[in-house]
N, C-alpha and C. Protein backbone atom coordinates (compact mmCIF):
# COMPACT_ATOMS: atom_id res chain seq x y z
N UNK A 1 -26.64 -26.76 86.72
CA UNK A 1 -27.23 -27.37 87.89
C UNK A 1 -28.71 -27.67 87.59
N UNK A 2 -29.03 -29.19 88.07
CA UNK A 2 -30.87 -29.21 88.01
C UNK A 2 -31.61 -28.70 88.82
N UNK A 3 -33.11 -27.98 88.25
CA UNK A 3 -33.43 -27.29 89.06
C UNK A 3 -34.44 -28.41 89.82
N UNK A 4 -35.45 -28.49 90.73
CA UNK A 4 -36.19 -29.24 90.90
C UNK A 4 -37.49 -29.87 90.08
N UNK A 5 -37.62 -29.12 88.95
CA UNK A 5 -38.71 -29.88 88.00
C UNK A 5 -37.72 -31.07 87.36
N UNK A 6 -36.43 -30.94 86.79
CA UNK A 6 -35.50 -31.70 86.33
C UNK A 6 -35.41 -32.75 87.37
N UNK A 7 -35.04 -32.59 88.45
CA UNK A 7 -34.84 -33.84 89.43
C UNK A 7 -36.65 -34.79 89.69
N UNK A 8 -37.57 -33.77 89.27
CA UNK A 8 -39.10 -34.90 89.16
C UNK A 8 -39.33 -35.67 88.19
N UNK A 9 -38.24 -34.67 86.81
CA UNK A 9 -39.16 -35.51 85.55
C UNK A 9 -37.75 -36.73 85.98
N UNK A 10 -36.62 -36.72 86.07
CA UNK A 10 -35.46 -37.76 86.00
C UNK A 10 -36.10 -38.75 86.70
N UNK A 11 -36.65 -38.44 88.20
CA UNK A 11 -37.41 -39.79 88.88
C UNK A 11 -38.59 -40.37 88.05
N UNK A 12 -39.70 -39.39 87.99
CA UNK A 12 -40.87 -40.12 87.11
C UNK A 12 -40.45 -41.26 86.44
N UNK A 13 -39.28 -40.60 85.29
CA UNK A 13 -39.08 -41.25 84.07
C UNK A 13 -38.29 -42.50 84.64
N UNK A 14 -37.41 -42.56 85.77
CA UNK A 14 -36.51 -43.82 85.93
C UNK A 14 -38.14 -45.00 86.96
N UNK A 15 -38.91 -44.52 87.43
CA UNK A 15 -40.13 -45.06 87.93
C UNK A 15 -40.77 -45.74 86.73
N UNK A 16 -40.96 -44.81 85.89
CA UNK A 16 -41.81 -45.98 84.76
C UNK A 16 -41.50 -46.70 83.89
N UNK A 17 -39.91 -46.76 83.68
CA UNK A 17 -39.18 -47.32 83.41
C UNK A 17 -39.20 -48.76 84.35
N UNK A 18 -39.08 -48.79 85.42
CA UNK A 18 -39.29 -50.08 86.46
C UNK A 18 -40.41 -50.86 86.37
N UNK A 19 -41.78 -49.88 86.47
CA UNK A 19 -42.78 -50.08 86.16
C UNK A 19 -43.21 -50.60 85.03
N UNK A 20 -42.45 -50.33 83.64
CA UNK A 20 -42.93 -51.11 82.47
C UNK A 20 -42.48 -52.57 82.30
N UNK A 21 -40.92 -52.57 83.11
CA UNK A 21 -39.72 -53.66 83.19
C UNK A 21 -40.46 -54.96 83.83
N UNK A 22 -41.28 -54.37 85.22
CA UNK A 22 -42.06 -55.15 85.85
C UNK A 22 -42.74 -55.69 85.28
N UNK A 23 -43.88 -55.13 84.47
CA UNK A 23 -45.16 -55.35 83.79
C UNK A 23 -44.85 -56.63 82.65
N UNK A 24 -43.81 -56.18 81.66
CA UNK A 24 -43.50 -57.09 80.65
C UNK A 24 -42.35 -58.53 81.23
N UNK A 25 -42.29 -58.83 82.66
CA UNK A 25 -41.45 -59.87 83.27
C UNK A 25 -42.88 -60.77 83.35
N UNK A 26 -43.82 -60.11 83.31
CA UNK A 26 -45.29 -61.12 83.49
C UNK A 26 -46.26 -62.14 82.94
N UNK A 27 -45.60 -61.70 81.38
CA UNK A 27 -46.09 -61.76 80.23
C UNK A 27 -45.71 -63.22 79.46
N UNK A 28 -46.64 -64.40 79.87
CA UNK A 28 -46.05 -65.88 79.72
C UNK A 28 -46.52 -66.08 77.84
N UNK A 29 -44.79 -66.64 77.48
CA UNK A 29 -44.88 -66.95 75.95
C UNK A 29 -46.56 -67.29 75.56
N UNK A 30 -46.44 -67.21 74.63
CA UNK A 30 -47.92 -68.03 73.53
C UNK A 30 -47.74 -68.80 72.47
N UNK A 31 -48.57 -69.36 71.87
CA UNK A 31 -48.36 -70.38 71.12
C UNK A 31 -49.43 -70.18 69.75
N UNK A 32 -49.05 -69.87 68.26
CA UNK A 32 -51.00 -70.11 67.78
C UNK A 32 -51.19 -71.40 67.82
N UNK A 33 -52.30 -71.42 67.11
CA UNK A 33 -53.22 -73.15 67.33
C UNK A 33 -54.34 -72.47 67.47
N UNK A 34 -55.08 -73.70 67.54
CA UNK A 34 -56.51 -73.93 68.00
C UNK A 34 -57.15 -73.96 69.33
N UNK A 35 -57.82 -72.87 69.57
CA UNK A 35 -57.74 -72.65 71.13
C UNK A 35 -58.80 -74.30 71.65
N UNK A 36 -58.22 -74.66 73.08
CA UNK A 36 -58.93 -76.17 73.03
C UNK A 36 -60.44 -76.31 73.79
N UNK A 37 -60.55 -74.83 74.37
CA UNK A 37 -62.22 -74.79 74.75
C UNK A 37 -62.97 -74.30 73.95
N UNK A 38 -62.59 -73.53 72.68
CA UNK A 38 -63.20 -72.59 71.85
C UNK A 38 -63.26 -73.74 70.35
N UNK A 39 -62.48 -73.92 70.19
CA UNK A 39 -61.65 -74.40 68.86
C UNK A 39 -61.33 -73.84 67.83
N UNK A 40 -61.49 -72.41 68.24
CA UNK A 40 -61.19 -70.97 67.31
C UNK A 40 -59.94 -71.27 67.10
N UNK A 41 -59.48 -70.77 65.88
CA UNK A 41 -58.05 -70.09 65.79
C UNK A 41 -57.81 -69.18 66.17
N UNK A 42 -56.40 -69.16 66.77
CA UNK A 42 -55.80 -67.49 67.55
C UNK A 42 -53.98 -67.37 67.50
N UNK A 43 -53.72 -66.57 67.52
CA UNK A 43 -52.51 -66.36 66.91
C UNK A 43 -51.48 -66.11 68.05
N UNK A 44 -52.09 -66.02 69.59
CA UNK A 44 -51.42 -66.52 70.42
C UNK A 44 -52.82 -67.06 71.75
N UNK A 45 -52.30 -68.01 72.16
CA UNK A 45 -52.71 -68.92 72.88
C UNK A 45 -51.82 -69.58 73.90
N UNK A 46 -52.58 -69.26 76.08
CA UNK A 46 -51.68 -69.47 76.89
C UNK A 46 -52.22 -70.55 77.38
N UNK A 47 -51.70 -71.45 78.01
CA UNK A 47 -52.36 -72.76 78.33
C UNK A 47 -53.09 -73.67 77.58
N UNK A 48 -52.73 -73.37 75.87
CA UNK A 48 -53.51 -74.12 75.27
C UNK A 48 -55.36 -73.36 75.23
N UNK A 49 -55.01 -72.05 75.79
CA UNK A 49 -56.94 -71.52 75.52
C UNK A 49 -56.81 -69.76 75.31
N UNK A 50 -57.52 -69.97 74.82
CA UNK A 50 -57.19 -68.41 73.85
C UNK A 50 -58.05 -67.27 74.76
N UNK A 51 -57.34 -65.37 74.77
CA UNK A 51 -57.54 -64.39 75.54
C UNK A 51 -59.06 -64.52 76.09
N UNK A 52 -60.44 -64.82 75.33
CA UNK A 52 -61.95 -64.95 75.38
C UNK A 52 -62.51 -65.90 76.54
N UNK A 53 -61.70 -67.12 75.95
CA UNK A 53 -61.80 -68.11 76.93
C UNK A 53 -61.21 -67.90 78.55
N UNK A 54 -59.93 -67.43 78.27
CA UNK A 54 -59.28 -67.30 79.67
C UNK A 54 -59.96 -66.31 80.38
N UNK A 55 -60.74 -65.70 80.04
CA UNK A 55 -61.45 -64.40 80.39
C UNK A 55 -62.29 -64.82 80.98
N UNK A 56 -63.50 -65.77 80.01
CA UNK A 56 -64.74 -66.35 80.18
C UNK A 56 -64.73 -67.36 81.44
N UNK A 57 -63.67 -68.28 81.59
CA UNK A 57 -63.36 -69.57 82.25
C UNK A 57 -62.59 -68.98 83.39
N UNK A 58 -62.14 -67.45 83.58
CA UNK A 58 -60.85 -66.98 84.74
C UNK A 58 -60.25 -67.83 84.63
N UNK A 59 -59.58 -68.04 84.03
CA UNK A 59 -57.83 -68.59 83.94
C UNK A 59 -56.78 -67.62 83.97
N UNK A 60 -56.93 -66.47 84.11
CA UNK A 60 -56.15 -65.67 84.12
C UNK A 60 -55.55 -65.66 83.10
């Protein structure tokens, strides 16, 4: 029989499990190239503008 620490860690663990599932459904492909506000190279690139830029410019 589980005792009640067993029935916290089983939830935790099926919670962050959802929680990671969620997190990585968010995560839009990339592309490398030449980022087109920077003209750096980057080895993935979303909208055509690389992590610095999207940062710099909020593009999310």
């Amino acid at each position: 029989m589980a005792d009640e620490a067993d029935k916290g860690n089983e939830i935790m663990a099926e919670d962050l499990e959802r929680r990671i599932a969620a997190a990585r459904g968010d995560i839009p492909p990339g592309i490398e190239g030449d980022c087109e506000l920077c003209g750096e190279w980057f080895g993935r690139l979303i909208g055509g503008a690389c992590a610095p830029c999207r940062d710099k410019y909020g593009l999310g």
